[in-house]
C-alpha atoms as a PDB file:
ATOM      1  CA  UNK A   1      94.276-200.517  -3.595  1.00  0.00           C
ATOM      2  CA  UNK A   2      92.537-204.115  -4.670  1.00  0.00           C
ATOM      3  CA  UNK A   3      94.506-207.154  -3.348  1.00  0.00           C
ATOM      4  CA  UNK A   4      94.336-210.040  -5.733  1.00  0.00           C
ATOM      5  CA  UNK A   5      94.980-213.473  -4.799  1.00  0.00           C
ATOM      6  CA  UNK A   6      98.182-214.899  -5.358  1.00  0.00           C
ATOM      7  CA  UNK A   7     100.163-211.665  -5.481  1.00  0.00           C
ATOM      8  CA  UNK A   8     100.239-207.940  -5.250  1.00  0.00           C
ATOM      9  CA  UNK A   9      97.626-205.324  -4.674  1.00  0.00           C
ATOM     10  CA  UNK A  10      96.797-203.697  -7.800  1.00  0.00           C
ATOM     11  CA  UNK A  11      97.937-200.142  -7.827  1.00  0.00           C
ATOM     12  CA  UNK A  12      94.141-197.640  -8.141  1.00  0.00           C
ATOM     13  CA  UNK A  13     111.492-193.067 -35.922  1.00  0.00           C
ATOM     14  CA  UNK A  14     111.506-196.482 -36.813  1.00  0.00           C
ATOM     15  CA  UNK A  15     112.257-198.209 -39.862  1.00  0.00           C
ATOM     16  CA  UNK A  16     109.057-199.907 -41.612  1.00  0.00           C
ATOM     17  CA  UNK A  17     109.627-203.807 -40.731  1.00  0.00           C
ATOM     18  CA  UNK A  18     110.086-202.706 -37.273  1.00  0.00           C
ATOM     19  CA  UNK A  19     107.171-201.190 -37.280  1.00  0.00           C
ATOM     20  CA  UNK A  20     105.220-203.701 -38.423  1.00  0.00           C
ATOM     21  CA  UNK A  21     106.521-205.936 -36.358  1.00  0.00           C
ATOM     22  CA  UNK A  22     106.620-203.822 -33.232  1.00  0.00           C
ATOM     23  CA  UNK A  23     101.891-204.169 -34.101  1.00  0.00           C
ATOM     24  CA  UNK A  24     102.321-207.901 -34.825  1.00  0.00           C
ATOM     25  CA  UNK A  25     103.869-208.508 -31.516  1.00  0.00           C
ATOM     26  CA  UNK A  26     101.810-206.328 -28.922  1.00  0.00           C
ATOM     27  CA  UNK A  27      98.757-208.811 -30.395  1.00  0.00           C
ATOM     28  CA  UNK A  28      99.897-211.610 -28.128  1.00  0.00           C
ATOM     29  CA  UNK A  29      97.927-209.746 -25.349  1.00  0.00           C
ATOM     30  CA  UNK A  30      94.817-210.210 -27.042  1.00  0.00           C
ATOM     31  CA  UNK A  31      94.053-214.084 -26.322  1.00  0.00           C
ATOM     32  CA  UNK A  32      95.009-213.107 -23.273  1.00  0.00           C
ATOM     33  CA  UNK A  33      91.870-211.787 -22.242  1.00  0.00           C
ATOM     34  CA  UNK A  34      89.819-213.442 -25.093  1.00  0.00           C
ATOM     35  CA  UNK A  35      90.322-216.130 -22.716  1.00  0.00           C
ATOM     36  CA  UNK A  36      89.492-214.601 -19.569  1.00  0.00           C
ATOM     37  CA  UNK A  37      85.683-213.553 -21.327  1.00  0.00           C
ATOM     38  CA  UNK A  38      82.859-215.810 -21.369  1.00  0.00           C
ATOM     39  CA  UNK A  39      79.166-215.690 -20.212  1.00  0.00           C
ATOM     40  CA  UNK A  40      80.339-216.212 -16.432  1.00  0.00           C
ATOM     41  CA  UNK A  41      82.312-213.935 -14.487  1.00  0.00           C
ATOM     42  CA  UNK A  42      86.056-214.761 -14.425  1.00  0.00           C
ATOM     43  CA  UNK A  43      85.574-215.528 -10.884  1.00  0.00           C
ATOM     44  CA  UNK A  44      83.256-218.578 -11.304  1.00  0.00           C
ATOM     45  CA  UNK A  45      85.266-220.329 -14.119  1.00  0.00           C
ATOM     46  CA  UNK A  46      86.104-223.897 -13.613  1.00  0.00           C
ATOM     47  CA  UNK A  47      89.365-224.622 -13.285  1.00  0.00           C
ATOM     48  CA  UNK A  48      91.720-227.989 -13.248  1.00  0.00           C
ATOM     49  CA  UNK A  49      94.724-228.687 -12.323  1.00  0.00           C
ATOM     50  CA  UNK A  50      97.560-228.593 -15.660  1.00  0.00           C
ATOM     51  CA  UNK A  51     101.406-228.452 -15.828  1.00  0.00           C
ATOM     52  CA  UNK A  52     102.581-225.143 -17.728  1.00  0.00           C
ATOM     53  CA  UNK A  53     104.576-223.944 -20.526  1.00  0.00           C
ATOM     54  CA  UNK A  54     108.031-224.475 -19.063  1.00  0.00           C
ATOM     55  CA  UNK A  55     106.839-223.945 -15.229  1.00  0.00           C
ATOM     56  CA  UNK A  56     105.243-226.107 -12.190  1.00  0.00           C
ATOM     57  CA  UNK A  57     102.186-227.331 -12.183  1.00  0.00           C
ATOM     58  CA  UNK A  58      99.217-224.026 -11.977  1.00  0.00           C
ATOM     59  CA  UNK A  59      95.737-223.731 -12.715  1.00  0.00           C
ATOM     60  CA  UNK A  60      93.665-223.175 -16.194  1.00  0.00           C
ATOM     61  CA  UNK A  61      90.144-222.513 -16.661  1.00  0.00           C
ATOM     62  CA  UNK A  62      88.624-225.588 -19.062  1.00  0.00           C
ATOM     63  CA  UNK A  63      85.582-225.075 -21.457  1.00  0.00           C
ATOM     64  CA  UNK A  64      84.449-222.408 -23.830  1.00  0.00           C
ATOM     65  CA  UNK A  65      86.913-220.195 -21.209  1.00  0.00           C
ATOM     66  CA  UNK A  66      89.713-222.432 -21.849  1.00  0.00           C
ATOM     67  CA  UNK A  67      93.481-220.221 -21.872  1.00  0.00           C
ATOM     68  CA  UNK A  68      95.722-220.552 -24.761  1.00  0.00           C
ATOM     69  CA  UNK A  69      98.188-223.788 -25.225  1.00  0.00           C
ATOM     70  CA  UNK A  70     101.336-221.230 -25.192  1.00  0.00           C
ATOM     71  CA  UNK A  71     100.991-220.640 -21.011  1.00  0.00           C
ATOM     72  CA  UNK A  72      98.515-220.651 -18.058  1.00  0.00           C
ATOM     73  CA  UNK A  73      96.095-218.275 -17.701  1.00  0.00           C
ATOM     74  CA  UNK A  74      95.959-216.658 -13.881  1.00  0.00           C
ATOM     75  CA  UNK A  75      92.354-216.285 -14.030  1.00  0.00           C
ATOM     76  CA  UNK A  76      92.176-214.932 -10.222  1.00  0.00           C
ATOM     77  CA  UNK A  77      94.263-211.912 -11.584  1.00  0.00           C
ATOM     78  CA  UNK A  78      91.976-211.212 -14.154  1.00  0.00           C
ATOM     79  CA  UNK A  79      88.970-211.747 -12.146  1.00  0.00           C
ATOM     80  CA  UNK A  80      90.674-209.033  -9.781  1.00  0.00           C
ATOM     81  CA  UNK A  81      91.646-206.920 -12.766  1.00  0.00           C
ATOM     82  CA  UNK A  82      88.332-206.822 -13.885  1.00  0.00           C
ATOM     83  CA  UNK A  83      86.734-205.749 -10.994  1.00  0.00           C
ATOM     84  CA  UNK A  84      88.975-203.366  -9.658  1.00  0.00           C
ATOM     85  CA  UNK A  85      87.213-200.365 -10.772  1.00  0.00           C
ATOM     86  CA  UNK A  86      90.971-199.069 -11.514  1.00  0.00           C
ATOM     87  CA  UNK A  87      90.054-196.758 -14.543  1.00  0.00           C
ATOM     88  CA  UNK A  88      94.009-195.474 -15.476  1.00  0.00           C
ATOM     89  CA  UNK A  89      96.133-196.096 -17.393  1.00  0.00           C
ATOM     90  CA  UNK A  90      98.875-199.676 -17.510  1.00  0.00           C
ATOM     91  CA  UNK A  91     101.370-201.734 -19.618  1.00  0.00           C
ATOM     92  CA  UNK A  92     101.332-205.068 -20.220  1.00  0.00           C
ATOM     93  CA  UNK A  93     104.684-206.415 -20.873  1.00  0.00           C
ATOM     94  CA  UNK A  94     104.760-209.498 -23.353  1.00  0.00           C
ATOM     95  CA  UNK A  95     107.742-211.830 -24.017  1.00  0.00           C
ATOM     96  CA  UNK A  96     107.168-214.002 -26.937  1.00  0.00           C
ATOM     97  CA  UNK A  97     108.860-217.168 -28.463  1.00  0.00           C
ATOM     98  CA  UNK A  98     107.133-218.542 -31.706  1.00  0.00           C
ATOM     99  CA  UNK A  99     106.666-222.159 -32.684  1.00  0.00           C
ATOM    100  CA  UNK A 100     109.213-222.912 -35.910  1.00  0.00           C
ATOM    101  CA  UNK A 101     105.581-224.226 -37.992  1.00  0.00           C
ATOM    102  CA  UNK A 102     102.516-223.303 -37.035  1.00  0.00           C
ATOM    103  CA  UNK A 103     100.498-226.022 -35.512  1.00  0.00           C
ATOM    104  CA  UNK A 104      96.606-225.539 -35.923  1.00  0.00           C
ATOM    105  CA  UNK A 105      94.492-227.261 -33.226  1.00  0.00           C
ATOM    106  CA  UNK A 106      92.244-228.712 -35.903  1.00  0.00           C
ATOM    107  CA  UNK A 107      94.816-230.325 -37.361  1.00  0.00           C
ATOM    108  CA  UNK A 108      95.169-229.136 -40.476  1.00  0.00           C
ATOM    109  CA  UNK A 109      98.273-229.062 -42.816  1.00  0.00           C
ATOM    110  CA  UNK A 110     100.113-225.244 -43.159  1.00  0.00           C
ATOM    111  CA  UNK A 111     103.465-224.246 -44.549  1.00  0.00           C
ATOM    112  CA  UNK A 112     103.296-221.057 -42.634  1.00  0.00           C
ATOM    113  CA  UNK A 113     105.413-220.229 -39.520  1.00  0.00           C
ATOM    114  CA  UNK A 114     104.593-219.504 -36.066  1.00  0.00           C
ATOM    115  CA  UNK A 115     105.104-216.010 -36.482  1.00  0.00           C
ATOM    116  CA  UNK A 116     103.204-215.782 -39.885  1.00  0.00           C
ATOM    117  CA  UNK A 117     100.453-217.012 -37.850  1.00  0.00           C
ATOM    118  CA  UNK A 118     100.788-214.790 -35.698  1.00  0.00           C
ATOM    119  CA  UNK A 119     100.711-211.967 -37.702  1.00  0.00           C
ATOM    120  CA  UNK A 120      96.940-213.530 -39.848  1.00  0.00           C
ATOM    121  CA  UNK A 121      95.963-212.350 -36.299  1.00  0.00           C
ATOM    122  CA  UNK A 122      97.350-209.274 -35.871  1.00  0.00           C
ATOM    123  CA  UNK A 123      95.257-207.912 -39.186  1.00  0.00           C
ATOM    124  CA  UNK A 124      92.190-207.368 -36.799  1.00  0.00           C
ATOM    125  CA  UNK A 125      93.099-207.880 -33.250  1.00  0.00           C
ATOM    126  CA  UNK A 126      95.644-204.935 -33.130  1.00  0.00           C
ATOM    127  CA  UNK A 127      93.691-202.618 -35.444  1.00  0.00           C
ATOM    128  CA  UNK A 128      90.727-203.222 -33.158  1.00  0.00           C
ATOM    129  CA  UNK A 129      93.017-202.467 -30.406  1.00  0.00           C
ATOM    130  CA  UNK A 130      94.256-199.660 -31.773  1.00  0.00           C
ATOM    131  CA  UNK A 131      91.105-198.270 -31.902  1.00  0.00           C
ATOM    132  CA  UNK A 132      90.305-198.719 -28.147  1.00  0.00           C
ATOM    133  CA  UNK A 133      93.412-196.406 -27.452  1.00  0.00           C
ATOM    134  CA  UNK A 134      95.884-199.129 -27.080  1.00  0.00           C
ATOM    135  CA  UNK A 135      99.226-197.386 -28.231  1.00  0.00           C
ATOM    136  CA  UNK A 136     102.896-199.582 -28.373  1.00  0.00           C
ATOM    137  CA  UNK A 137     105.073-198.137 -25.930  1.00  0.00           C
ATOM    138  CA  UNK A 138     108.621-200.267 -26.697  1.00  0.00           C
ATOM    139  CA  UNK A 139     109.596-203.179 -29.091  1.00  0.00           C
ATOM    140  CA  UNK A 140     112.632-205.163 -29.668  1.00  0.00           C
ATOM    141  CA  UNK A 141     113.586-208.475 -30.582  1.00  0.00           C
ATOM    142  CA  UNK A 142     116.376-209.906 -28.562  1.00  0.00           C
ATOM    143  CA  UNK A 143     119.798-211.064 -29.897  1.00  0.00           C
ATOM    144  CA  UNK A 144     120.453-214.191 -28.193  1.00  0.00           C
ATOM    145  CA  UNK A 145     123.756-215.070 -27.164  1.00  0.00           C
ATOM    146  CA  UNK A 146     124.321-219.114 -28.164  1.00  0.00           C
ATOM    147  CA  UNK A 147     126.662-219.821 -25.445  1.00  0.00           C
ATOM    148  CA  UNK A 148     124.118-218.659 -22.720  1.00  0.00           C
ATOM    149  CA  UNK A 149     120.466-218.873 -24.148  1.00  0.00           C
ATOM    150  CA  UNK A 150     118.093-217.735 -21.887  1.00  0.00           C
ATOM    151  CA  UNK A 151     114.848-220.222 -21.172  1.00  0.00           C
ATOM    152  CA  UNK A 152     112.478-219.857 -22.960  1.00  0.00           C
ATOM    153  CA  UNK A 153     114.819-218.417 -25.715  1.00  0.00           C
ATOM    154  CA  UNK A 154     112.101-215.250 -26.789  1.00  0.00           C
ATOM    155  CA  UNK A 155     111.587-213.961 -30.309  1.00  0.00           C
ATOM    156  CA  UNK A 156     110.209-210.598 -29.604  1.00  0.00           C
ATOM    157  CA  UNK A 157     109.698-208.457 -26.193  1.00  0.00           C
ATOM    158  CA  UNK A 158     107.041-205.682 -25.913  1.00  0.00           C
ATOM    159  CA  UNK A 159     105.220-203.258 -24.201  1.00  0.00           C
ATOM    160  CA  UNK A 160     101.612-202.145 -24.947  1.00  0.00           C
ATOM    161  CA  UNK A 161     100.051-199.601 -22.786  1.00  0.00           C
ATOM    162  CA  UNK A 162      96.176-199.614 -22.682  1.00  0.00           C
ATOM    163  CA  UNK A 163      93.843-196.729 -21.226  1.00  0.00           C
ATOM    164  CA  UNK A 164      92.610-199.429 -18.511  1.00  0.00           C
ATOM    165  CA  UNK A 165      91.223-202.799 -17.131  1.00  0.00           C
ATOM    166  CA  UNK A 166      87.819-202.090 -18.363  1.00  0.00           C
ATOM    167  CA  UNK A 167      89.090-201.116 -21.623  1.00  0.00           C
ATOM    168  CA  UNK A 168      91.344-203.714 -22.323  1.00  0.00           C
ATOM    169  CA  UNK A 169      89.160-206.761 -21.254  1.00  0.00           C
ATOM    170  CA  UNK A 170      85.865-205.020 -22.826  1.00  0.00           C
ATOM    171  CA  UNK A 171      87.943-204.408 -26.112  1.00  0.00           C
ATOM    172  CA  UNK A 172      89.059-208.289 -26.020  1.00  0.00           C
ATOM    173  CA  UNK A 173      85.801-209.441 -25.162  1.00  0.00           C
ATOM    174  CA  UNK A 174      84.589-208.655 -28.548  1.00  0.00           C
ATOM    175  CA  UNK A 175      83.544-211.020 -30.731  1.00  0.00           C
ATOM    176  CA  UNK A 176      84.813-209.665 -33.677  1.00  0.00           C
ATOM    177  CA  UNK A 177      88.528-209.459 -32.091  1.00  0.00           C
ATOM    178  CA  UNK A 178      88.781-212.827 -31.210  1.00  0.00           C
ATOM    179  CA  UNK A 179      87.284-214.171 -34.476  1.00  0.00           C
ATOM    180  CA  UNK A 180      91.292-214.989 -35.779  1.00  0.00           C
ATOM    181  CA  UNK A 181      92.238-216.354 -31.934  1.00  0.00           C
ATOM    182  CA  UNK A 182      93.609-219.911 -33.690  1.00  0.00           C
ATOM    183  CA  UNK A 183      96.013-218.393 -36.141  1.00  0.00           C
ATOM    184  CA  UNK A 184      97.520-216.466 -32.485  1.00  0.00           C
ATOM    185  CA  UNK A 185      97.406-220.533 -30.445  1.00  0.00           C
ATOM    186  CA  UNK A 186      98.973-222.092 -33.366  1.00  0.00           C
ATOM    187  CA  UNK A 187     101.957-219.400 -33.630  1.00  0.00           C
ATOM    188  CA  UNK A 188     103.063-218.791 -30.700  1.00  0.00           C
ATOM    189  CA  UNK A 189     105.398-221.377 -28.467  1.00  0.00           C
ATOM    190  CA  UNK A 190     105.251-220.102 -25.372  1.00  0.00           C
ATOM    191  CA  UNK A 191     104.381-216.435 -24.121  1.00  0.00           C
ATOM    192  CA  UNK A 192     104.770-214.651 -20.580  1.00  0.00           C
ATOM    193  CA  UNK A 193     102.208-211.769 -20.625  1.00  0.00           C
ATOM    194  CA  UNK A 194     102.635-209.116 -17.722  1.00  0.00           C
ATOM    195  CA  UNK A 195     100.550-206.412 -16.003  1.00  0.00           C
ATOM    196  CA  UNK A 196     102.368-203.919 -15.038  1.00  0.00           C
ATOM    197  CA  UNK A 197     102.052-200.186 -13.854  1.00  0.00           C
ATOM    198  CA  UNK A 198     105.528-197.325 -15.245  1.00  0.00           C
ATOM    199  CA  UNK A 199     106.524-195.927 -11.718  1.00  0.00           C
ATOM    200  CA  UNK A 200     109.366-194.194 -13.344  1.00  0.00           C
ATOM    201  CA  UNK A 201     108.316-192.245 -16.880  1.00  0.00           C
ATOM    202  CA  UNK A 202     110.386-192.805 -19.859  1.00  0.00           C
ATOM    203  CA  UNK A 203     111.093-189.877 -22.868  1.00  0.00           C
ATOM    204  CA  UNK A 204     109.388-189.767 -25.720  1.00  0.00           C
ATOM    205  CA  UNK A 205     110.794-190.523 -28.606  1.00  0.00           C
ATOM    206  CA  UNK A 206     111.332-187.386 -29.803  1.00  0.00           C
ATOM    207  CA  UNK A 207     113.294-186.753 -26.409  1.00  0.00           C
ATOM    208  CA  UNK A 208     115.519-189.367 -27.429  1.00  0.00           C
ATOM    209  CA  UNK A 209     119.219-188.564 -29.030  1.00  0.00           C
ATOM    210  CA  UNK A 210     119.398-189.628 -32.674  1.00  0.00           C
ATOM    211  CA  UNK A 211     120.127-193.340 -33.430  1.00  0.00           C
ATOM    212  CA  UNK A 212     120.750-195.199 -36.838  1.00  0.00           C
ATOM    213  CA  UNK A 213     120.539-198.637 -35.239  1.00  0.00           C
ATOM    214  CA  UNK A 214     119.179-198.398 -31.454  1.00  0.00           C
ATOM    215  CA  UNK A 215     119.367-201.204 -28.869  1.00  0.00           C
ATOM    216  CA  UNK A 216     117.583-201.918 -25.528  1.00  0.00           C
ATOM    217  CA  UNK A 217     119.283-203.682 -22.239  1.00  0.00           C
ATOM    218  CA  UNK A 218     116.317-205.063 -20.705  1.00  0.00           C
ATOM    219  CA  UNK A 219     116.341-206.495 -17.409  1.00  0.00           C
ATOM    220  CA  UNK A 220     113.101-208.426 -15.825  1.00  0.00           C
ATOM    221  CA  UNK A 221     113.638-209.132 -11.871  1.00  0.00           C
ATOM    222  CA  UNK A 222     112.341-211.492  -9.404  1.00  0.00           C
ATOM    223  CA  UNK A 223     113.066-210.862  -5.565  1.00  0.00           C
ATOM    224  CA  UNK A 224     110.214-212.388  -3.463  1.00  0.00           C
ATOM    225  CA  UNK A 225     109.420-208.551  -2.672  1.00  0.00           C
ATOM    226  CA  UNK A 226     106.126-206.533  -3.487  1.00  0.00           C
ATOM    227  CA  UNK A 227     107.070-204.401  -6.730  1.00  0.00           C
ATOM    228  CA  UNK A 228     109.307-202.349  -6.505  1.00  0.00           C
ATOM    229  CA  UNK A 229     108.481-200.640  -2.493  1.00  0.00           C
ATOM    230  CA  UNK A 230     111.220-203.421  -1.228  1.00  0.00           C
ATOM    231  CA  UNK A 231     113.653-204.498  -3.093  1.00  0.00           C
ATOM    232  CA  UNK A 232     116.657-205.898  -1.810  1.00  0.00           C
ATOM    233  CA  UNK A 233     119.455-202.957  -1.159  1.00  0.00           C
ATOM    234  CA  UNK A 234     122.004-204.793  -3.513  1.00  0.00           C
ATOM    235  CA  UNK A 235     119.647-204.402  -6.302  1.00  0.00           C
ATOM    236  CA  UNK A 236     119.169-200.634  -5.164  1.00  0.00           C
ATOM    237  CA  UNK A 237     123.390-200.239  -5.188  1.00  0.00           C
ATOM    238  CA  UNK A 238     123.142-201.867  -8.817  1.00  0.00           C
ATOM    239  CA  UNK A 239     120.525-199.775 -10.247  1.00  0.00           C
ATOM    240  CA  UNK A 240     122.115-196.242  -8.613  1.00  0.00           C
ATOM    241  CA  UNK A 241     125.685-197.848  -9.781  1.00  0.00           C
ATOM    242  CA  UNK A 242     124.253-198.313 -13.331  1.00  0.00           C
ATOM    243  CA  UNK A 243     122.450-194.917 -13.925  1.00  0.00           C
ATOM    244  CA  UNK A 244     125.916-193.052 -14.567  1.00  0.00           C
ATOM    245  CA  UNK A 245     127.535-196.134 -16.350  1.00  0.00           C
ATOM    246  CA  UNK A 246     124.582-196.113 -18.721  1.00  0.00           C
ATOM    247  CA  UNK A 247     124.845-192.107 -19.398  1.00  0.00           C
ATOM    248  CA  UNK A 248     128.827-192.207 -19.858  1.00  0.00           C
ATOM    249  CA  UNK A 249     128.093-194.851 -22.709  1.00  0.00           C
ATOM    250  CA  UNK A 250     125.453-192.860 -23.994  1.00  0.00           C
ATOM    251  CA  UNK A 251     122.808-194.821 -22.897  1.00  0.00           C
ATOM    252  CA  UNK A 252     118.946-192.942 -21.668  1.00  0.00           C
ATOM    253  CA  UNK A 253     116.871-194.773 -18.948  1.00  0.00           C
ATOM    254  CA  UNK A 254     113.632-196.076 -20.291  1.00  0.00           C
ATOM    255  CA  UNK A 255     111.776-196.248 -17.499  1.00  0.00           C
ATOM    256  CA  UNK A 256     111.248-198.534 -14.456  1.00  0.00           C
ATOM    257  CA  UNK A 257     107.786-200.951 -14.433  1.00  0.00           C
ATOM    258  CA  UNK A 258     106.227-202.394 -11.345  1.00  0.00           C
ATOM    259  CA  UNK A 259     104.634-205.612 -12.049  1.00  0.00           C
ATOM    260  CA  UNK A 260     100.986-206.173 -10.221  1.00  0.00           C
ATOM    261  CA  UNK A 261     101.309-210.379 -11.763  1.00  0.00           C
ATOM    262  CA  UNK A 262     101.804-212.263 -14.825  1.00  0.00           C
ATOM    263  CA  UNK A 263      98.254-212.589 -16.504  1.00  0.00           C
ATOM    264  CA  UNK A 264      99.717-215.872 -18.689  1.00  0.00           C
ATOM    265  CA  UNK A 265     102.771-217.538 -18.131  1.00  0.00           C
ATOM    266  CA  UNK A 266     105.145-220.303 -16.938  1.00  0.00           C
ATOM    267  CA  UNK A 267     103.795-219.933 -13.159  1.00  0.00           C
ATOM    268  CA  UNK A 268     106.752-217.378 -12.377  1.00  0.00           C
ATOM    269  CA  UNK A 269     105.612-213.668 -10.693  1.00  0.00           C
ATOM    270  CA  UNK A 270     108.207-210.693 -11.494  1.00  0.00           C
ATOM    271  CA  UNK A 271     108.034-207.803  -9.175  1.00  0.00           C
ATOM    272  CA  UNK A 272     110.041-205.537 -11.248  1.00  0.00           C
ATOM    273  CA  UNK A 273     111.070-204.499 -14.982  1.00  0.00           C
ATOM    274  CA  UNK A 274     114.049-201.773 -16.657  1.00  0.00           C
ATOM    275  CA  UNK A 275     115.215-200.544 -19.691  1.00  0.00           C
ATOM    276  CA  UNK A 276     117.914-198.581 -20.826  1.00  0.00           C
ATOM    277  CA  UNK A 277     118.437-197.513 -24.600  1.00  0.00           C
ATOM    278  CA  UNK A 278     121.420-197.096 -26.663  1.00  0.00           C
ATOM    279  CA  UNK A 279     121.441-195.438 -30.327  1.00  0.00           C
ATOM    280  CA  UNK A 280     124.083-198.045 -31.532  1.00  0.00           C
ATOM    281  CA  UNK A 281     125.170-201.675 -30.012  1.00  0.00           C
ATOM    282  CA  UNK A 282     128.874-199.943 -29.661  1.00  0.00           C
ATOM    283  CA  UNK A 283     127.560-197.876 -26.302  1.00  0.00           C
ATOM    284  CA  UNK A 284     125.549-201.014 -24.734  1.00  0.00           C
ATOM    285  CA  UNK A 285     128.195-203.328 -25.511  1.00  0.00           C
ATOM    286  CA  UNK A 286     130.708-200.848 -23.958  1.00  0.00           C
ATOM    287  CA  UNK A 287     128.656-200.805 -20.846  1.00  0.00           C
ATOM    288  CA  UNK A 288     127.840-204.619 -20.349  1.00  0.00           C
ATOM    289  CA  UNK A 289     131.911-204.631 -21.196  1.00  0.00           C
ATOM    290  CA  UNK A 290     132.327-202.280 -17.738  1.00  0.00           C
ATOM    291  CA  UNK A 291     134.453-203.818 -15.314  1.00  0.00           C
ATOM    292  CA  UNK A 292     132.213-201.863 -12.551  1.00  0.00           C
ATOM    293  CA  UNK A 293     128.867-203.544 -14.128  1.00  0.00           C
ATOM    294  CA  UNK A 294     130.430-207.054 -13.012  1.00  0.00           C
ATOM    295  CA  UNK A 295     131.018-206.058  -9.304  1.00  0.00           C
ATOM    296  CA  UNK A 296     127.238-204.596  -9.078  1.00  0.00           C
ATOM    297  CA  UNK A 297     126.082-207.540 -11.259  1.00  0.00           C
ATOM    298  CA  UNK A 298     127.883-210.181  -8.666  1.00  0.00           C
ATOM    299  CA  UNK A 299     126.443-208.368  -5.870  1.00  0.00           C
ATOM    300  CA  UNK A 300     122.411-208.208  -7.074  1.00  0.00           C
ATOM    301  CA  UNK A 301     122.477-211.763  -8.451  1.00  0.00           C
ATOM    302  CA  UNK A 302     122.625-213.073  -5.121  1.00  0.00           C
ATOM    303  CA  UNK A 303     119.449-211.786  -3.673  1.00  0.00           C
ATOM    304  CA  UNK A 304     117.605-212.367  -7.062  1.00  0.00           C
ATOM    305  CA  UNK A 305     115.155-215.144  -7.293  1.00  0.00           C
ATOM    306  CA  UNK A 306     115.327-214.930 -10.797  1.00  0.00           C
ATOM    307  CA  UNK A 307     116.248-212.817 -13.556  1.00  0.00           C
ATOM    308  CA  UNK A 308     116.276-212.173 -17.535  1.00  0.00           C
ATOM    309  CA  UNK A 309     118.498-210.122 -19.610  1.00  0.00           C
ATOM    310  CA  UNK A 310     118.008-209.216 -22.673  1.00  0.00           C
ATOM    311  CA  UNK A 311     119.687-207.603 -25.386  1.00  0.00           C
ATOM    312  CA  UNK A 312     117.345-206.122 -28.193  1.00  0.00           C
ATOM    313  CA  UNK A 313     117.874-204.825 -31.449  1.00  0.00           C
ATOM    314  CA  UNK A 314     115.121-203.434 -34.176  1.00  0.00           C
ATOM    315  CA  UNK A 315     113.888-201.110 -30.864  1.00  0.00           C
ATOM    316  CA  UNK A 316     111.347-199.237 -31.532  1.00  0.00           C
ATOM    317  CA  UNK A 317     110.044-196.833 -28.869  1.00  0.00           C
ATOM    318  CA  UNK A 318     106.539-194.943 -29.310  1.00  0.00           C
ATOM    319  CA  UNK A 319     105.840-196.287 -32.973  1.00  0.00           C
ATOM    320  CA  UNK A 320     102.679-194.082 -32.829  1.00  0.00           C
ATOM    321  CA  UNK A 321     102.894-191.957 -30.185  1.00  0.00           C
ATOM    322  CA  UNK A 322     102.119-192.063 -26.773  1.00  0.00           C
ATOM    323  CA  UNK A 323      98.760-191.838 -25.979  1.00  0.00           C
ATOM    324  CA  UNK A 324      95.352-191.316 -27.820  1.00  0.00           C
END
């Protein structure tokens, strides 16, 4: 295993809009490491101090290396990610807001949104992506509940997985990938992007029940721990507690996701990641409705440094299959 600084060691049938959109939004990964390439190593970019998107004050690289505007840019992870030598398989986990208008750097004038923008980029960057065996593993956009928003208050969640470090970063390095970068900084608000490694597998899609309008609980969890090796016991009781809740509404677990650190974002680390999917909003509501769910909820909120959860509709799992 390769430490990195800052945080972990780094472990060696959907319907055609949601398709589309399930490609449009795994292509907020790719300025990701657009910014991390340049003619010196990651390690050696200069850096200055900056306040984040939404989060404490971090570090950016400045120059032709500079991140995007939508979050900071951990460039000792990717320095670390790079040089691993870690040649398997991950998933980056991406949680996206979009601006309302697109705002171009250079200024000029545009009538298209953020996520129109957003998608002028997607044309190449996921295609090339694509290509490098980068498959979509889970997408859903979340239905936000105006009495309780949650901050930022994201458009669009997904998971990518990628054949590996090298892979990724070599496949974003290229030239021709980041060519429509601006359209992707002038879309997007605000963006946590997260490396992470799927400790406990998920079906297929074709494993999964049948479904006319499937949703997604997702749950994103912060406990000060390392992963998921030692998590607090109340959030063990909850999960245990909410395996046979979830099957008696005839939910499936989606797998659990270790998080090695958060590649761009608000200055926040996660250490662990969960999803459970429903074929209809009747079986999740009926769950999050569970008088039981409360008691475990009460219990694992107070040894949670912080938390998200999200409700998602349009879910898409596998849109084109799982791996190369």
């Amino acid at each position: 295993m390769t430490s990195r600084p800052g945080g972990r060691a780094v472990p060696h049938r959907p319907r055609r809009r949601a398709r589309r959109v399930a490609l449009a939004a795994l292509s907020v990964v790719t300025i990701t490491a657009g910014a991390c390439s340049s003619t010196a190593p990651p390690s050696t970019l200069n850096t200055e101090t900056t306040t984040t998107v939404g989060g404490p004050t971090s570090t950016a690289p400045t120059g032709a290396a500079s991140g995007p505007s939508f979050g900071t840019l951990n460039t000792d992870l990717a320095a670390t990610l790079i040089q691993s030598g870690d040649d398997g398989p991950f998933f980056m986990l991406n949680l996206i807001a979009f601006r309302d208008r697109a705002v171009y750097a250079d200024g000029r004038e545009t009538d298209l949104t953020g996520e129109e923008a957003n998608d002028l980029y997607s044309a190449t960057g996921v295609q090339l992506l694509f290509e490098g065996g980068m498959r979509p593993a889970v997408f859903g956009t979340p239905i936000i509940d105006p009495t309780a928003p949650p901050a930022p208050a994201w458009d669009q969640v997904a998971i990518a997985r990628y054949p590996s470090y090298a892979e990724f970063f070599a496949l974003t390095a290229d030239p021709e990938f980041q060519e429509g970068s601006e359209h992707k900084d002038a879309g997007v608000k605000t963006s946590s992007v997260i490396v992470t490694h799927r400790v406990v597998d998920a079906p297929t899609a074709s494993e999964l029940p049948p479904g006319d309008a499937p949703v997604i609980l997702f749950e994103l969890f912060a406990h000060g721990g390392t992963g998921t090796s030692d998590r607090p016991d109340s959030l063990t009781d909850y999960l245990d507690g909410l395996a046979p809740l979830v099957a008696a509404n005839g939910g499936v677990a989606l797998g659990t996701y270790e998080v090695v650190g958060t590649l761009i974002g608000d200055g926040r680390e996660w250490d662990e990641a969960h999803l459970w999917w429903f074929p209809d909003q009747a079986g999740l509501d009926a769950l999050l409705d569970a008088p039981e769910l409360a008691e475990l909820t009460a219990a694992r909120d107070a040894d949670l440094h912080d938390l998200y959860r999200l409700r998602l509709e349009d879910a898409v799992v596998e849109a084109l299959g799982r791996e190369p």
